[in-house]
Every structure is written in C-alpha cells, then in structure tokens.
N, C-alpha and C. Protein backbone atom coordinates (compact mmCIF):
# COMPACT_ATOMS: atom_id res chain seq x y z
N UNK A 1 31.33 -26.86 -2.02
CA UNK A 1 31.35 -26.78 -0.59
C UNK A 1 29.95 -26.50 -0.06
N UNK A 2 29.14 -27.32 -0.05
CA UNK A 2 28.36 -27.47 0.35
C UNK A 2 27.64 -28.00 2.34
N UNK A 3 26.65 -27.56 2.74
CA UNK A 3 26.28 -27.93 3.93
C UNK A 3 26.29 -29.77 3.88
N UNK A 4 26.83 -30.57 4.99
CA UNK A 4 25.95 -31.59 4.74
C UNK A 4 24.89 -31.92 5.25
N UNK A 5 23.93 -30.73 5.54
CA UNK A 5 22.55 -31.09 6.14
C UNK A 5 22.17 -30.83 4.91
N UNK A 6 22.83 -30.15 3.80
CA UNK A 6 21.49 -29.65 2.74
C UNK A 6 21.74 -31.04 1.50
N UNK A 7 20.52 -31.70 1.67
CA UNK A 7 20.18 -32.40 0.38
C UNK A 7 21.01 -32.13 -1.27
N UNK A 8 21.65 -32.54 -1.49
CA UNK A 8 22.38 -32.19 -3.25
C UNK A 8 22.41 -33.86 -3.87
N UNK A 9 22.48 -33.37 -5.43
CA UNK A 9 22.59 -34.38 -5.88
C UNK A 9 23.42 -33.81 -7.47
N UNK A 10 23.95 -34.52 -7.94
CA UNK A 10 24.95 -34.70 -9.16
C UNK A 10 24.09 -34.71 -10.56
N UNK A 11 23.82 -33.82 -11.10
CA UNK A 11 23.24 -33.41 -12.46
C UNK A 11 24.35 -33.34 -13.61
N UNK A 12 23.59 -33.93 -14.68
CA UNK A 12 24.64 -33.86 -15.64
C UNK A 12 25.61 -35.05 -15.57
N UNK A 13 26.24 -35.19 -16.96
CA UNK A 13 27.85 -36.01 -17.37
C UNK A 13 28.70 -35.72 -17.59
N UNK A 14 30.06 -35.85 -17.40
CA UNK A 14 31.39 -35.14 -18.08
C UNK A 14 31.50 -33.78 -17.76
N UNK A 15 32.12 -33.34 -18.97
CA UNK A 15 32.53 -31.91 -18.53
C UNK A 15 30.96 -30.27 -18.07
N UNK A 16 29.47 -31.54 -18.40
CA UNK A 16 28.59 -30.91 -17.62
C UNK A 16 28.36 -30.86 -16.84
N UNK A 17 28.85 -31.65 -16.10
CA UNK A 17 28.10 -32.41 -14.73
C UNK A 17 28.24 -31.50 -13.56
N UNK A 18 27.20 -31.21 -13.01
CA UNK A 18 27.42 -30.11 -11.73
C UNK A 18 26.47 -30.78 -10.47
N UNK A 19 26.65 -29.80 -9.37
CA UNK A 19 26.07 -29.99 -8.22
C UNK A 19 24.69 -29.47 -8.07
N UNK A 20 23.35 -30.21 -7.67
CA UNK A 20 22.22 -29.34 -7.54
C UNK A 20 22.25 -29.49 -6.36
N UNK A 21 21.80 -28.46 -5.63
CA UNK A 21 21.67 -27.97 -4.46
C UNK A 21 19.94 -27.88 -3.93
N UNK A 22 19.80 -28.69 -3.28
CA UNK A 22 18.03 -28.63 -2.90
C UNK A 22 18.08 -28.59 -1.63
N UNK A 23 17.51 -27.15 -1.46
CA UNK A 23 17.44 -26.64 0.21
C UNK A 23 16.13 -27.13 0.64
N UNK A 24 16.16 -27.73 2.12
CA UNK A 24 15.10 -28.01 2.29
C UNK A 24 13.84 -26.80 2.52
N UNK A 25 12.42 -26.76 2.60
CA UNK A 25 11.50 -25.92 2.75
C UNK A 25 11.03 -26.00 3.94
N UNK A 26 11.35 -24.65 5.13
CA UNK A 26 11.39 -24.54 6.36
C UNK A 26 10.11 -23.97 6.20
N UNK A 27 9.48 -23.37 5.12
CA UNK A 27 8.66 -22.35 5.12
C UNK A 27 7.37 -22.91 6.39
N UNK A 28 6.60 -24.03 6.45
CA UNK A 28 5.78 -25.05 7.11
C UNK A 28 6.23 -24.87 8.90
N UNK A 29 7.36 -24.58 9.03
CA UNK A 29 7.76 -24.86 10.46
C UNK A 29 7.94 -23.33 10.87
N UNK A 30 7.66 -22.12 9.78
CA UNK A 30 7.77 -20.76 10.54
C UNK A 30 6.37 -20.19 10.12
N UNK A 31 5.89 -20.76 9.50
CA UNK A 31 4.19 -20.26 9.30
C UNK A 31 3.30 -21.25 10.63
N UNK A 32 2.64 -20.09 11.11
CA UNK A 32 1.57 -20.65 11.96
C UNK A 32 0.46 -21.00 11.00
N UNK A 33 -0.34 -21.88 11.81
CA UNK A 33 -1.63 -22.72 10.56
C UNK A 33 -2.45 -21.69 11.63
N UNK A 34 -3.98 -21.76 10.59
CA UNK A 34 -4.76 -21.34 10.68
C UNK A 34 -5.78 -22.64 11.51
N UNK A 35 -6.00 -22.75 12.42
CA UNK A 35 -6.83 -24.09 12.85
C UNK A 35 -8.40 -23.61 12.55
N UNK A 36 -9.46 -24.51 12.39
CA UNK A 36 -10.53 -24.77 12.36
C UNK A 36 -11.16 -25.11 14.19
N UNK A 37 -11.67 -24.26 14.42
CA UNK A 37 -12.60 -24.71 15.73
C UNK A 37 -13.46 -25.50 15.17
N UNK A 38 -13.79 -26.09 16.09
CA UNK A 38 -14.58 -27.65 15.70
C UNK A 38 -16.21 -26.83 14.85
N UNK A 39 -16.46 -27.40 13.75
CA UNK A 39 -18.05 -26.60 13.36
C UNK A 39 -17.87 -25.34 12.86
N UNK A 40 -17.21 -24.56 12.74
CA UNK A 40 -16.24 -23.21 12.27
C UNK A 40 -15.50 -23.45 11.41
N UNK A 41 -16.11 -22.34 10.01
CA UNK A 41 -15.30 -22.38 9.19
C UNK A 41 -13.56 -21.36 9.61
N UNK A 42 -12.85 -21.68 8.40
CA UNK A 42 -11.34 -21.72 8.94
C UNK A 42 -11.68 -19.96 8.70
N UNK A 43 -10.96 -19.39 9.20
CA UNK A 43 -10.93 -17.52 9.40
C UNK A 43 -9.74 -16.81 8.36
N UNK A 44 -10.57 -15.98 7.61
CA UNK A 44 -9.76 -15.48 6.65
C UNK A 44 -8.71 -14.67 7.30
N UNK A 45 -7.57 -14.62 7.69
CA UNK A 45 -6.46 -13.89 8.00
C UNK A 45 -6.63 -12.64 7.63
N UNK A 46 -6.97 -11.86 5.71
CA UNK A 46 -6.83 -10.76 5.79
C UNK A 46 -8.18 -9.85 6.51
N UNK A 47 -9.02 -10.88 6.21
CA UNK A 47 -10.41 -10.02 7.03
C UNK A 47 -10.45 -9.59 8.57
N UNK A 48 -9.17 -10.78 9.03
CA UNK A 48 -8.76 -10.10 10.56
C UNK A 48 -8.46 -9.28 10.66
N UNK A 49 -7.17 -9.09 9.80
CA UNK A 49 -6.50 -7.81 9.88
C UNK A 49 -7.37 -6.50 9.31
N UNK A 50 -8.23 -6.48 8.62
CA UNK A 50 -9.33 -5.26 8.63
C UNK A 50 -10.12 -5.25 9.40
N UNK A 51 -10.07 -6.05 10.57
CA UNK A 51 -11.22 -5.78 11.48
C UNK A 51 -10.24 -5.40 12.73
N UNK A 52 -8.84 -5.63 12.76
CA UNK A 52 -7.79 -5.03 13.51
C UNK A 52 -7.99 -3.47 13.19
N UNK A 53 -7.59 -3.26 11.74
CA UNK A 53 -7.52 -2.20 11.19
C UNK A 53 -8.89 -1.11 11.69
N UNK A 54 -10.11 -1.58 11.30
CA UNK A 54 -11.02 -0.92 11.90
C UNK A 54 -11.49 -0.67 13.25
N UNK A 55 -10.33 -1.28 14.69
CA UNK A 55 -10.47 -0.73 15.53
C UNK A 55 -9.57 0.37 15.80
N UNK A 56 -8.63 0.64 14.87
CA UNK A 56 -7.76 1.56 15.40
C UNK A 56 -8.12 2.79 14.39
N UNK A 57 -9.26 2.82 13.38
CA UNK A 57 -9.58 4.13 12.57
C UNK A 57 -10.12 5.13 14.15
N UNK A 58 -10.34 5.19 15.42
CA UNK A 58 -10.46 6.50 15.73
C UNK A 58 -9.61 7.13 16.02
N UNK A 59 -8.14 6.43 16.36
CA UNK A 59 -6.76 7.14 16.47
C UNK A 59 -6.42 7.56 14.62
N UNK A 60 -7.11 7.09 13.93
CA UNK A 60 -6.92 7.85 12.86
C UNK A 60 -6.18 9.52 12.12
N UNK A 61 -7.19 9.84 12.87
CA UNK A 61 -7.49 11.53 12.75
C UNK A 61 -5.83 12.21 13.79
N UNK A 62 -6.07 11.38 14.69
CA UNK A 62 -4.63 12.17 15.72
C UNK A 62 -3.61 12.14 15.14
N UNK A 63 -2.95 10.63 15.03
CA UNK A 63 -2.13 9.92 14.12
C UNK A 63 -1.59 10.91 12.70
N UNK A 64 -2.89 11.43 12.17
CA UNK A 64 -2.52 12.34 10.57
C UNK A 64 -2.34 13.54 11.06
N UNK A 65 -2.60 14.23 12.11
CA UNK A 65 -2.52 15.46 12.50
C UNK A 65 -1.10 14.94 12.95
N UNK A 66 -0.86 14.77 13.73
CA UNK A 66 0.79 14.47 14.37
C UNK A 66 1.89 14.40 12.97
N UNK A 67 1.76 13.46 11.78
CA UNK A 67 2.50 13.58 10.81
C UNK A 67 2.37 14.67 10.36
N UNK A 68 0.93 15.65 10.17
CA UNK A 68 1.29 16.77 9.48
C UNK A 68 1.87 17.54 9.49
N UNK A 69 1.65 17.95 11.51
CA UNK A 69 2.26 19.08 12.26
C UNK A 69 3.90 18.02 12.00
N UNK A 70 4.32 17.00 11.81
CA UNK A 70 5.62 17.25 11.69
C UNK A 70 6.28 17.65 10.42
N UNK A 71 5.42 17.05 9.44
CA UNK A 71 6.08 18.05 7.60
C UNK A 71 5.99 19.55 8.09
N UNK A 72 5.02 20.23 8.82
CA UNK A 72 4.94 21.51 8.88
C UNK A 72 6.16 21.84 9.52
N UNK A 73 6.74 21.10 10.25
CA UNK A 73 7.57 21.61 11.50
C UNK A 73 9.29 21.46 10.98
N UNK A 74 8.93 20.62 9.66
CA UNK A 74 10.54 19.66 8.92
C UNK A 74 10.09 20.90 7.48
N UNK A 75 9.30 21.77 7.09
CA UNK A 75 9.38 22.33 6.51
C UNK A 75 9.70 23.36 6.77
N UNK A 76 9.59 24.07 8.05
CA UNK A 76 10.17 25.22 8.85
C UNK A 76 11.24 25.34 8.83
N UNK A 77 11.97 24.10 9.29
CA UNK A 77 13.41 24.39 10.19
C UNK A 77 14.30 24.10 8.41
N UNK A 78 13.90 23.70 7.57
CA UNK A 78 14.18 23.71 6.39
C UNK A 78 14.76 25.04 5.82
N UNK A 79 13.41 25.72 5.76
CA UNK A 79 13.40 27.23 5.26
C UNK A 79 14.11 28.23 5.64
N UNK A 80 14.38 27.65 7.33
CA UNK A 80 15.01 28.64 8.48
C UNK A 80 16.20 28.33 8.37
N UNK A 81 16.95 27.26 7.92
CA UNK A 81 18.52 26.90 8.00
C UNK A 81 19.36 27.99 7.38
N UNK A 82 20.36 28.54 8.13
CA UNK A 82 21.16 29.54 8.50
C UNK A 82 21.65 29.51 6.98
N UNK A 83 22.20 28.67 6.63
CA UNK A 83 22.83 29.24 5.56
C UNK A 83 22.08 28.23 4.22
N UNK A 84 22.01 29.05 2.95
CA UNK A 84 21.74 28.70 1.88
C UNK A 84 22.21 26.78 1.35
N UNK A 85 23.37 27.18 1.62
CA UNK A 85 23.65 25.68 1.48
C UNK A 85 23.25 24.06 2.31
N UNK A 86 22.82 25.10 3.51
CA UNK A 86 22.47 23.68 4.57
C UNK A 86 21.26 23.23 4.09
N UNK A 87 20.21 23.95 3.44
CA UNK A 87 18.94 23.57 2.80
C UNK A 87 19.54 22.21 2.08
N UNK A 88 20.51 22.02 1.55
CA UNK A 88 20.87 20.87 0.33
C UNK A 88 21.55 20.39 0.93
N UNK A 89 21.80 20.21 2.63
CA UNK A 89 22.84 19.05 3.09
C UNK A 89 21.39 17.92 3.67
N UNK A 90 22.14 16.46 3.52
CA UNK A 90 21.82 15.73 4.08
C UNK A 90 20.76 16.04 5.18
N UNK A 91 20.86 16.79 6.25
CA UNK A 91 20.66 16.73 7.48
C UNK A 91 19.24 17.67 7.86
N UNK A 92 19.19 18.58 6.78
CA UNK A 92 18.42 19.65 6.55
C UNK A 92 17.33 18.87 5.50
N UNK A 93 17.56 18.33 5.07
CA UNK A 93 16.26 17.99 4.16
C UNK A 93 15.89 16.87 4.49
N UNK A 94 16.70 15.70 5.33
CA UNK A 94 16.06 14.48 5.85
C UNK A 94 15.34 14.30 6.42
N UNK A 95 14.93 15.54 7.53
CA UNK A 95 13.57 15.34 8.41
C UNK A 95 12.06 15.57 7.36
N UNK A 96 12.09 16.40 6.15
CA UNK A 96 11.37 16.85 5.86
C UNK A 96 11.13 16.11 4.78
N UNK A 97 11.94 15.06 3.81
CA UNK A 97 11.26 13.63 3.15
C UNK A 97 10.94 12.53 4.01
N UNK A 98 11.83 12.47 4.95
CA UNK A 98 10.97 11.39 6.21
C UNK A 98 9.49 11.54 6.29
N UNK A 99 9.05 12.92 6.73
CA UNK A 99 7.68 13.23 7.22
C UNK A 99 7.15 12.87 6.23
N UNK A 100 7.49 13.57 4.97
CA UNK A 100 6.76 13.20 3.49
C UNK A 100 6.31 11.90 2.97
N UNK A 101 7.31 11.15 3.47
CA UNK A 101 7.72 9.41 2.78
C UNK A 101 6.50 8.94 3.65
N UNK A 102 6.25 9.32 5.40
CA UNK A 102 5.83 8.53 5.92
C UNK A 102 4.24 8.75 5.59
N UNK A 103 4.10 10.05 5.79
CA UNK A 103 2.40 10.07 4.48
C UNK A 103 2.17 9.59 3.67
N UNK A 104 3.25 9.23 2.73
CA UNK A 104 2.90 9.53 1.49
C UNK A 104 2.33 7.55 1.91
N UNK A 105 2.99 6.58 3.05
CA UNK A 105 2.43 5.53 2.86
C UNK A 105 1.77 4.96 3.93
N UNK A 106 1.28 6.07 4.54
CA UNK A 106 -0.05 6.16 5.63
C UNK A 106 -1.30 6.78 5.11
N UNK A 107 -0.93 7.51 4.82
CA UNK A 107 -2.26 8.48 4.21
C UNK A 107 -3.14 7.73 3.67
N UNK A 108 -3.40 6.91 2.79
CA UNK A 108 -4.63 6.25 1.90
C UNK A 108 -4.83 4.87 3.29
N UNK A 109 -4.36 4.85 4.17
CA UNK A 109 -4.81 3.96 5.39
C UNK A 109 -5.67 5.02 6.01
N UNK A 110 -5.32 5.71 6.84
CA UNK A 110 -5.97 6.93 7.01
C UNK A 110 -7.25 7.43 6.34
N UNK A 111 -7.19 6.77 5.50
CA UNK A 111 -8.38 7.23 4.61
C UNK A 111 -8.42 8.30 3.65
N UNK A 112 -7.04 8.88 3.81
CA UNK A 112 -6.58 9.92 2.95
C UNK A 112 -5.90 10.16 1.68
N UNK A 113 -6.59 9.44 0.48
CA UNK A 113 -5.33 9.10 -0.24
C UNK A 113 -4.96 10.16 -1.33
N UNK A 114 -5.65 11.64 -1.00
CA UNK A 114 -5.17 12.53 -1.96
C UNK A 114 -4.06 13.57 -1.34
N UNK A 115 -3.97 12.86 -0.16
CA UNK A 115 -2.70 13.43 0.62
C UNK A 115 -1.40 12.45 0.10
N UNK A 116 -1.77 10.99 0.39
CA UNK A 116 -0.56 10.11 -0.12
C UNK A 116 -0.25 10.78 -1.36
N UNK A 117 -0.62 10.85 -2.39
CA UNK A 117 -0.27 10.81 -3.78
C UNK A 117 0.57 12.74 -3.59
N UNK A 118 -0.04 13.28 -2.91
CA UNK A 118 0.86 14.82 -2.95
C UNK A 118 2.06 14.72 -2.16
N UNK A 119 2.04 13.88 -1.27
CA UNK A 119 3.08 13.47 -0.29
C UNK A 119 4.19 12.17 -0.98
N UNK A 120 3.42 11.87 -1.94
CA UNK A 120 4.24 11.09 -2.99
C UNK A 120 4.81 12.14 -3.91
N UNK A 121 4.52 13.09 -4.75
CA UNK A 121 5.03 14.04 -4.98
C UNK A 121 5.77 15.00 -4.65
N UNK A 122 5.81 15.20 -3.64
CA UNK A 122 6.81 15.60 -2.48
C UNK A 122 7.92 14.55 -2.47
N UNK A 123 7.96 13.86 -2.17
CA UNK A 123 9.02 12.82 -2.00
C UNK A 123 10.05 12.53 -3.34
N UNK A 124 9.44 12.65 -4.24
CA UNK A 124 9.22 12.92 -5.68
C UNK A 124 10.48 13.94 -5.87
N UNK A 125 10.24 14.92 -5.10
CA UNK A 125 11.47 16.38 -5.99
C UNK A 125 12.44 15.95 -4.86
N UNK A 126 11.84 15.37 -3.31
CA UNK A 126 12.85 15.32 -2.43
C UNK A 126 14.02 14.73 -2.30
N UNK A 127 13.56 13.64 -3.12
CA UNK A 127 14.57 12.55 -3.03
C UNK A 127 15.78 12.75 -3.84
N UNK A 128 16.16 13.73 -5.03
CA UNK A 128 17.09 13.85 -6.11
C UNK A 128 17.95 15.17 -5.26
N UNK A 129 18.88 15.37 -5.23
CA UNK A 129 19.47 16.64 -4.63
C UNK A 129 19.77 17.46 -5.84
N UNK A 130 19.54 16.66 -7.11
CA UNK A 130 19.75 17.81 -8.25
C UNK A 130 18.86 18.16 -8.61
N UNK A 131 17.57 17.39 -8.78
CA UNK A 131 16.60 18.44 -8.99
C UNK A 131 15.86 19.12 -7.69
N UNK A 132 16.44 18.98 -6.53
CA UNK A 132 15.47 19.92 -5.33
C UNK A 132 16.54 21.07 -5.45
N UNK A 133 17.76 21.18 -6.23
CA UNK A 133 18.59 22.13 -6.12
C UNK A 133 17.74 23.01 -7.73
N UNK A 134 16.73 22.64 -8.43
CA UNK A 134 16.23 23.49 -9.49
C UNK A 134 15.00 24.00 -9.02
N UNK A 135 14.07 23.20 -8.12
CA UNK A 135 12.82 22.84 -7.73
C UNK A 135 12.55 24.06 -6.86
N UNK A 136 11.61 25.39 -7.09
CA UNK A 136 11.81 26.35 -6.54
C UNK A 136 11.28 26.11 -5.16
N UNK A 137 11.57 27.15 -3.93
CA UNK A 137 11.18 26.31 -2.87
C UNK A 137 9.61 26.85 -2.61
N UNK A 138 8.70 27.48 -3.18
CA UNK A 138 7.47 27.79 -3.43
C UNK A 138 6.35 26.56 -3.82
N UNK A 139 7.04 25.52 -4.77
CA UNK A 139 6.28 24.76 -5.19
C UNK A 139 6.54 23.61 -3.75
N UNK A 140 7.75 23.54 -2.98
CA UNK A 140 7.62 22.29 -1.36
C UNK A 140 6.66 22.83 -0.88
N UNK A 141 6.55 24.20 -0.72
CA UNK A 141 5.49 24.75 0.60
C UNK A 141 4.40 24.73 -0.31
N UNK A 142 4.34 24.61 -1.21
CA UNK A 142 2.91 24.49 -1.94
C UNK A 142 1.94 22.80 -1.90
N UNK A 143 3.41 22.07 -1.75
CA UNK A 143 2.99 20.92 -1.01
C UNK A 143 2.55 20.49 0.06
N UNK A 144 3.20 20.84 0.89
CA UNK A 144 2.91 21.36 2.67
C UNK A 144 1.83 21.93 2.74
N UNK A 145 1.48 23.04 1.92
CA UNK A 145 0.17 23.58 2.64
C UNK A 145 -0.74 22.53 1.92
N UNK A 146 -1.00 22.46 0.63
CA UNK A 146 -1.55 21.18 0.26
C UNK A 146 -2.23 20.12 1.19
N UNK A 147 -1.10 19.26 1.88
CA UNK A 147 -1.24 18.32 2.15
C UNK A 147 -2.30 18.88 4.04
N UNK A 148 -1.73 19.81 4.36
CA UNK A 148 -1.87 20.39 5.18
C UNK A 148 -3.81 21.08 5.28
N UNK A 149 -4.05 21.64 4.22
CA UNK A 149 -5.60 21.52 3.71
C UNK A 149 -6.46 20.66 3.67
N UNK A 150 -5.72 19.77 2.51
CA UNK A 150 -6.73 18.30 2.28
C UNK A 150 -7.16 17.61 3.91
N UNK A 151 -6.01 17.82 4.52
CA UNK A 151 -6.44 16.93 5.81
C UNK A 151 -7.73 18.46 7.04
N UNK A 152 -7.55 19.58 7.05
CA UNK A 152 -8.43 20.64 7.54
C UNK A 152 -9.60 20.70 7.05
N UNK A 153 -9.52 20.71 5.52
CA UNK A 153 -11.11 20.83 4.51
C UNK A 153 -11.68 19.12 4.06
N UNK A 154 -11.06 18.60 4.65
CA UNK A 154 -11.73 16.95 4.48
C UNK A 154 -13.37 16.73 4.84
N UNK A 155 -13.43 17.61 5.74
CA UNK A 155 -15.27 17.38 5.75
C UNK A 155 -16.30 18.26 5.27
N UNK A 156 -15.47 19.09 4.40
CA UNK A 156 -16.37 19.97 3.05
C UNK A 156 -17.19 19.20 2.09
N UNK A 157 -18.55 19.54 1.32
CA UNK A 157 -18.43 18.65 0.82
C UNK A 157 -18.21 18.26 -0.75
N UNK A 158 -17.39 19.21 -0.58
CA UNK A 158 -16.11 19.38 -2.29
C UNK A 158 -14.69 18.94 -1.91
N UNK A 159 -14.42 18.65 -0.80
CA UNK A 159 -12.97 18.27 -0.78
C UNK A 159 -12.14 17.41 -1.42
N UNK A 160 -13.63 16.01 -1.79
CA UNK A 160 -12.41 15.10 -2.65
C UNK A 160 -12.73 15.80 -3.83
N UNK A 161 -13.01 16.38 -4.36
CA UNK A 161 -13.12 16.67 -6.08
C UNK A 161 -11.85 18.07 -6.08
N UNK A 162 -11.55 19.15 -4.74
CA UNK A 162 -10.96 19.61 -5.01
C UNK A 162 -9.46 19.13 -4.56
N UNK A 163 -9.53 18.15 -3.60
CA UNK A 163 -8.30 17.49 -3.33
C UNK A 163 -7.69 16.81 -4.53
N UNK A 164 -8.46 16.37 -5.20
CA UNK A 164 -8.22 15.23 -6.81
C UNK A 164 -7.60 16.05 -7.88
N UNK A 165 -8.52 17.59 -7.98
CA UNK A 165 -7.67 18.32 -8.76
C UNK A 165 -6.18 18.72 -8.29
N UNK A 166 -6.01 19.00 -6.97
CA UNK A 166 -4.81 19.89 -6.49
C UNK A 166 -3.85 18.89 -6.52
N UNK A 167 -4.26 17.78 -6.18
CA UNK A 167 -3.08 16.86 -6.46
C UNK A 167 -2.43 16.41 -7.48
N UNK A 168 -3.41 16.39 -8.30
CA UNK A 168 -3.17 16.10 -10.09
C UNK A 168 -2.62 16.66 -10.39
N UNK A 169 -2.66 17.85 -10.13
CA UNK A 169 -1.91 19.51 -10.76
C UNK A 169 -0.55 19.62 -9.94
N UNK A 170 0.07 19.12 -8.77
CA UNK A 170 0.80 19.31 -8.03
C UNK A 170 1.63 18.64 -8.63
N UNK A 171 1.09 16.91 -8.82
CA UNK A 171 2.09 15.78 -9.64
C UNK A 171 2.55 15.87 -10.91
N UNK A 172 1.75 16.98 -11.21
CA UNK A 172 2.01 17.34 -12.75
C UNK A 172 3.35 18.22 -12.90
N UNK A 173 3.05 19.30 -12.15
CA UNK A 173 4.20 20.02 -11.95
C UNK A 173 5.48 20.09 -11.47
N UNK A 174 5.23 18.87 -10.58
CA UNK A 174 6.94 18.10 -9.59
C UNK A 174 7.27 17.37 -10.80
N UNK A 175 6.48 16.41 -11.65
CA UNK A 175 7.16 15.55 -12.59
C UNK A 175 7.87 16.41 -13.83
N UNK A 176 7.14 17.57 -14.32
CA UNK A 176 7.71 18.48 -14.94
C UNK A 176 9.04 19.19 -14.64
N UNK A 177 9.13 19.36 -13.35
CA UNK A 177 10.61 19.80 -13.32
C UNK A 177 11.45 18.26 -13.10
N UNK A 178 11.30 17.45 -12.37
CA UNK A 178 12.05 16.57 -12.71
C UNK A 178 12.49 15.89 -13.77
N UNK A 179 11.72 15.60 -15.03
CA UNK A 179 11.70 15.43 -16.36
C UNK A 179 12.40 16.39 -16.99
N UNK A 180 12.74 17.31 -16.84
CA UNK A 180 12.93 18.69 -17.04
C UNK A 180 15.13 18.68 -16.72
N UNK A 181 15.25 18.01 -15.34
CA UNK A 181 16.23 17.83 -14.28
C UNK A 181 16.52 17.01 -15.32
N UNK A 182 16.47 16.10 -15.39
CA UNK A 182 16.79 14.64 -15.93
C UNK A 182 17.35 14.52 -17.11
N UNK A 183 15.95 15.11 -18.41
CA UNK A 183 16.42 15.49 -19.57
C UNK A 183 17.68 16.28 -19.48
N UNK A 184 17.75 17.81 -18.87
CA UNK A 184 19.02 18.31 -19.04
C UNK A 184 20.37 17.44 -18.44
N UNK A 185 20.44 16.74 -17.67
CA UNK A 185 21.80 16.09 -17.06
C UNK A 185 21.79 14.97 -18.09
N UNK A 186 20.76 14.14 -18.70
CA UNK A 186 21.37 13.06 -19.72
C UNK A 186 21.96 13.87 -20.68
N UNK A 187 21.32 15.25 -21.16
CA UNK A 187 22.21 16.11 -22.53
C UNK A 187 23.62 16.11 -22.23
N UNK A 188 23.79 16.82 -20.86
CA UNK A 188 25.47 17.06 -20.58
C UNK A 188 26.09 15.87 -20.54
N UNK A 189 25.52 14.80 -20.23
CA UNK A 189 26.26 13.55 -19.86
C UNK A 189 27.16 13.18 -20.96
C-alpha cells in the first residue's frame, strides 16, 4: 500500500520478489542555495553564523549571570522543600537540572567551558533519581557554588588552571558515586 505519487518498482522473482519504494528527494526544494553575487565568491554559511555569533558575545556575560542566578535560585527552593521527600519528586528537582542542562550546553558558547563540563556533571547525578537519592546533597551545592565561582573569578589570572582542576575533581567524584549507584543495583538485579 503504497502512495501513488511515490515512485516503486518490483525487485526480485518468485517467492522473492518485493516492492522497492523510492521516495522522491525534496531535500533541493527546502534548502535555500547559497547565490554568488556577480564577481563574489559564494559565502561560507558557517563563517556567517560566527560572525552572527560574535555580535551577540556582549550579551554574553548577562545571559550567564541570569542562568546562574537561576541554578542558584532552583538550588534553594530545592534545599528548602518542606518535606524530605519532595527533594526526590519530579517537581522539586526539575527546575534545578533544567538550569543545569541549560549550562551545561551554553556555557562553552559563552566562552565558558569549565562551567559546561561541571554543569555536565551536575546533570550527571541529576538525571538518575537513584543515584541523587545516594548523592549527598553537599557535593550539588558544591556544584552550584562551583559553577557559580568559575563564572565571578573568570578574570583572575589563574582561573582557567583552577577552574580545570575543580572541574576534573568534581567529574571525578559525581562519576564515582554513580558508578558506585549502578554497580550496586546491577548486583541486586
């Protein structure tokens, strides 16, 4: 049951014989071309988009402050949830891997990429509800402030060498308890 706009044809003999199906390729009629101005070479597309990109690095800096102050703010209301158990519902921890997730794949645009990779680590213990239920809550806010530093002490001029260590050491330690999570639930399994 085939379209009869779509091209097919009969492959095979006997009890092989089947239908090939050859869709046509629209791809040509939803891609815009790149035209040549007359005497002008043709314009590299991605070099546009970094020269897009490099007008919007001075909203940069606001942009990373606004995500931070919101992990800071999704790590609060986290900590503050009334009862023990709401920390591990849905609703209570979703604002606070959102914020995380969205660093973790802004940040190295930003220019920040020893925030991505801690904010990748973060995301890291966030995302499992069995291991953020082992994952003490000392080592999240250790992330938070983390991520929260690297972006304050960024114009020191040790920050990337100490941002490189803290992150290393951060990813080291989220993968350790998760490895940790993991190994023990395949034992019981």
């Amino acid at each position: 049951m085939t379209d009869p706009d779509v091209p097919t044809r009969m492959v095979g003999s006997g009890s092989s014989a089947h239908e090939l199906i050859e869709p046509p390729n629209k791809l040509k009629d939803k891609v815009k071309p790149i035209l040549q101005a007359q005497g002008q070479p043709l314009e590299d597309p991605v070099a546009r988009a970094e020269r897009e990109l490099k007008k919007l690095e001075p909203q940069f800096d606001e942009w990373i402050k606004s995500d931070i102050s919101r992990l800071k703010q999704a790590w609060e209301d986290y900590i503050t949830a009334s009862e023990p158990v709401d920390q591990d519902a849905e609703g209570a921890i979703a604002p606070l891997f959102r914020a995380a997730h969205d660093l973790k794949g802004q940040a190295a645009t930003y220019g920040k990429p020893y925030i991505a990779t801690v904010a990748a680590s973060l995301c890291m213990i966030l995302e499992d509800p069995e291991t953020l239920a082992v994952v003490p809550p000392a080592l999240i806010e250790q992330h938070v402030n983390a991520i929260a530093a690297m972006h304050r002490e960024s114009s020191e001029p040790s920050a990337d060498d100490l941002a490189s260590r803290l992150s290393e050491e951060l990813t080291k330690i989220a993968q350790s308890f998760v490895a940790a999570d993991r190994g023990k639930r395949l034992k019981v399994s």
